[in-house]
C-alpha atoms as a PDB file:
ATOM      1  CA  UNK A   1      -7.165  63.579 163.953  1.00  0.00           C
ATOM      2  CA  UNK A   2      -6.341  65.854 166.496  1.00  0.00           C
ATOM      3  CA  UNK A   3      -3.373  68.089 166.723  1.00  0.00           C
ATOM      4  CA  UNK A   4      -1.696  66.287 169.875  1.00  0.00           C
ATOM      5  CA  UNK A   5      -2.061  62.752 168.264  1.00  0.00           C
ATOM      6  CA  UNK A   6      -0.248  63.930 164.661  1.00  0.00           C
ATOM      7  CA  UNK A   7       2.601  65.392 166.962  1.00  0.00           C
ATOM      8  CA  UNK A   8       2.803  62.161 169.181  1.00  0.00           C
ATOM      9  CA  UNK A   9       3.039  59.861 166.029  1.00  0.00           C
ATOM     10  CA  UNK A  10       5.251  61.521 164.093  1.00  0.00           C
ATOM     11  CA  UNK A  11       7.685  61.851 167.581  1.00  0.00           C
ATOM     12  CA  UNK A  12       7.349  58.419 167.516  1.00  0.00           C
ATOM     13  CA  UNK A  13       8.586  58.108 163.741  1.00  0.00           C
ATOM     14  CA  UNK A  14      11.367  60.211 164.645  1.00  0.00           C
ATOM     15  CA  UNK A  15      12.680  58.743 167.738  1.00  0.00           C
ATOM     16  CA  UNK A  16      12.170  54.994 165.693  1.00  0.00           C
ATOM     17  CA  UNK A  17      14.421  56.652 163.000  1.00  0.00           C
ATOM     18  CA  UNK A  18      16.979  58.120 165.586  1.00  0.00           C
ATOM     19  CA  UNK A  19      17.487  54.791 167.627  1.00  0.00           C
ATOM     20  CA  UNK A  20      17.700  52.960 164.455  1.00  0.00           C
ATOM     21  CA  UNK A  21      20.891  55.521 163.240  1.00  0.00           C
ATOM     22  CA  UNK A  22      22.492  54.217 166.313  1.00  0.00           C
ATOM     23  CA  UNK A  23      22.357  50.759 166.076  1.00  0.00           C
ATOM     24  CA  UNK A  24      23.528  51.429 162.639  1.00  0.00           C
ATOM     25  CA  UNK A  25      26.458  53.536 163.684  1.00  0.00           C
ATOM     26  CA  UNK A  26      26.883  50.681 165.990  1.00  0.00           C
ATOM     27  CA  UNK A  27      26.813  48.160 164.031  1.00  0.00           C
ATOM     28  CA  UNK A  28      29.439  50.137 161.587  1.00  0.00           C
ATOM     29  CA  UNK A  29      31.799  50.796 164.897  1.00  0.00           C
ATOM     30  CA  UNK A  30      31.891  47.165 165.210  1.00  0.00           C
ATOM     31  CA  UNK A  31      32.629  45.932 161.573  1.00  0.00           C
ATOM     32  CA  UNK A  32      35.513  48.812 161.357  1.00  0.00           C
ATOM     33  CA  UNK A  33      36.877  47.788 164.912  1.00  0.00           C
ATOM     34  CA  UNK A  34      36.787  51.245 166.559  1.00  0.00           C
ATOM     35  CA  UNK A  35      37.566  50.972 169.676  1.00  0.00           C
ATOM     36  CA  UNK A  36      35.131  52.760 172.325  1.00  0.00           C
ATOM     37  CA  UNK A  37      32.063  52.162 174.866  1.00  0.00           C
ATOM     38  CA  UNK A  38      29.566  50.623 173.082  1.00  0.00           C
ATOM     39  CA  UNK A  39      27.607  50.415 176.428  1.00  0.00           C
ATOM     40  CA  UNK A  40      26.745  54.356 176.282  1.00  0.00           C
ATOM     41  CA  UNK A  41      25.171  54.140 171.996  1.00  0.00           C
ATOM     42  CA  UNK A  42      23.458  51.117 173.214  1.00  0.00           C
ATOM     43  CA  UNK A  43      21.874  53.020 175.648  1.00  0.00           C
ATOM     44  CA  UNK A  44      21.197  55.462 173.733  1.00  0.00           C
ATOM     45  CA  UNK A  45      18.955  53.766 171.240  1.00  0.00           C
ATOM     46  CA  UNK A  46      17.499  51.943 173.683  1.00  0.00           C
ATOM     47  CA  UNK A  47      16.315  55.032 175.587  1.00  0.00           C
ATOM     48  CA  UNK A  48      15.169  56.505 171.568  1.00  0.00           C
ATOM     49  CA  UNK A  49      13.097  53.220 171.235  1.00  0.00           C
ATOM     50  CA  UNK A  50      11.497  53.699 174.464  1.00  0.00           C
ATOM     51  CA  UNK A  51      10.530  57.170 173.814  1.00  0.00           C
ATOM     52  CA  UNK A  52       9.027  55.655 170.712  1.00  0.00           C
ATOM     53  CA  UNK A  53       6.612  53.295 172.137  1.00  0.00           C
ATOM     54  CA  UNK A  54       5.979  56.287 174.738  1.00  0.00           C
ATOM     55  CA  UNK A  55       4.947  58.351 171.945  1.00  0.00           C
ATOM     56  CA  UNK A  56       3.036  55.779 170.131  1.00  0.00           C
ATOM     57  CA  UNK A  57       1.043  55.260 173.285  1.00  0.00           C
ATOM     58  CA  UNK A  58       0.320  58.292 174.264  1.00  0.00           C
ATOM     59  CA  UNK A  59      -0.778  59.331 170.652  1.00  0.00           C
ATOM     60  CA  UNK A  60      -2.807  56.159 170.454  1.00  0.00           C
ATOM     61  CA  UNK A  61      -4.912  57.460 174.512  1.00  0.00           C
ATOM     62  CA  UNK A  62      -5.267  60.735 172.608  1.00  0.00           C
ATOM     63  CA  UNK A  63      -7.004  59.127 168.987  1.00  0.00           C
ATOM     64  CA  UNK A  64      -9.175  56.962 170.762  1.00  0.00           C
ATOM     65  CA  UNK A  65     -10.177  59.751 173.799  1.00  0.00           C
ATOM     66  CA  UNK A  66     -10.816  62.596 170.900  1.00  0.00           C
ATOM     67  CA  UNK A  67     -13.420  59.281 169.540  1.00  0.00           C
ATOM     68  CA  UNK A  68     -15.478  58.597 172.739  1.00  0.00           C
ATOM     69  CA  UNK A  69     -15.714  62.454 173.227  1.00  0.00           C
ATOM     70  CA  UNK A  70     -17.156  63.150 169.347  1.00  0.00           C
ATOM     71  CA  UNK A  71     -19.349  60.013 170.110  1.00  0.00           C
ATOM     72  CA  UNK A  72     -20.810  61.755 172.949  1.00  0.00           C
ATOM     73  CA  UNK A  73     -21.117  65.121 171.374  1.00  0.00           C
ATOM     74  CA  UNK A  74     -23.449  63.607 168.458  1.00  0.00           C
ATOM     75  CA  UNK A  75     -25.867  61.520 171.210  1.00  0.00           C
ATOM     76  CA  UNK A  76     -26.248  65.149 172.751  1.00  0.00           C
ATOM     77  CA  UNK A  77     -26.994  66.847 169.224  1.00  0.00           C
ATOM     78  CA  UNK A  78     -29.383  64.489 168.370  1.00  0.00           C
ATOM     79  CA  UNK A  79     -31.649  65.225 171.412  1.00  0.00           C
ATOM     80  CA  UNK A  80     -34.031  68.353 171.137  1.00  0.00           C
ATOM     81  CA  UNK A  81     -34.053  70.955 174.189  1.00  0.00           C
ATOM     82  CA  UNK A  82     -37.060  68.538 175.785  1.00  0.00           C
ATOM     83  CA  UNK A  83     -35.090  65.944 175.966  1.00  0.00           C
ATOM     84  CA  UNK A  84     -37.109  63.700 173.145  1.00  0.00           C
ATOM     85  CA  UNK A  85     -34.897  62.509 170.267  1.00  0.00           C
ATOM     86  CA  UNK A  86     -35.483  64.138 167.185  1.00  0.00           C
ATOM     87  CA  UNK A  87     -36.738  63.131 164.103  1.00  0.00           C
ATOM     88  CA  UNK A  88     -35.379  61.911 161.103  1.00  0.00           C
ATOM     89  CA  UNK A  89     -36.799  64.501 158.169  1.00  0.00           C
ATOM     90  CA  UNK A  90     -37.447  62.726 154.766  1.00  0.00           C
ATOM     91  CA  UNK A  91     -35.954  64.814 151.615  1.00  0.00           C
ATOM     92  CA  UNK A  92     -38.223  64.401 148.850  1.00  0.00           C
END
């Protein structure tokens, strides 16, 4: 796996983990009846679970790109300077 798609998914992991701490610490505001704007932590998370699935899909592109492109660079090595595909060599 590339470098760029490792980086993406384990953003991903962390921004999951980040919005999920929120709700939590939301969901312990509300339980201990502290009184402040839940409207701005809600946001928050939201915006952290967004930048998740952001992440996710950009580190998904990135896997499945770095696939088509190795794909291609086997068809070309198996394909002599003439243009003829080569041949498979028996070991004996």
């Amino acid at each position: 796996m590339p470098n760029v798609t490792v980086i993406c998914f384990f953003s991903s992991l962390l921004c999951y983990g980040l919005g999920f701490l929120k709700l939590s610490s939301l969901n312990n505001a509300i339980m201990d009846n502290i009184g402040y704007d839940f409207n701005i932590v809600v946001l928050i998370a939201t915006s952290y679970f967004v930048m998740a699935i952001f992440f996710a899909v950009i580190g998904f592109v990135c896997y499945i790109s770095n696939k088509k492109v190795n794909k291609k660079l086997l068809k070309v090595r198996d394909v002599d300077f003439r243009g003829n595909p080569r041949q498979e060599q028996e070991i004996a």
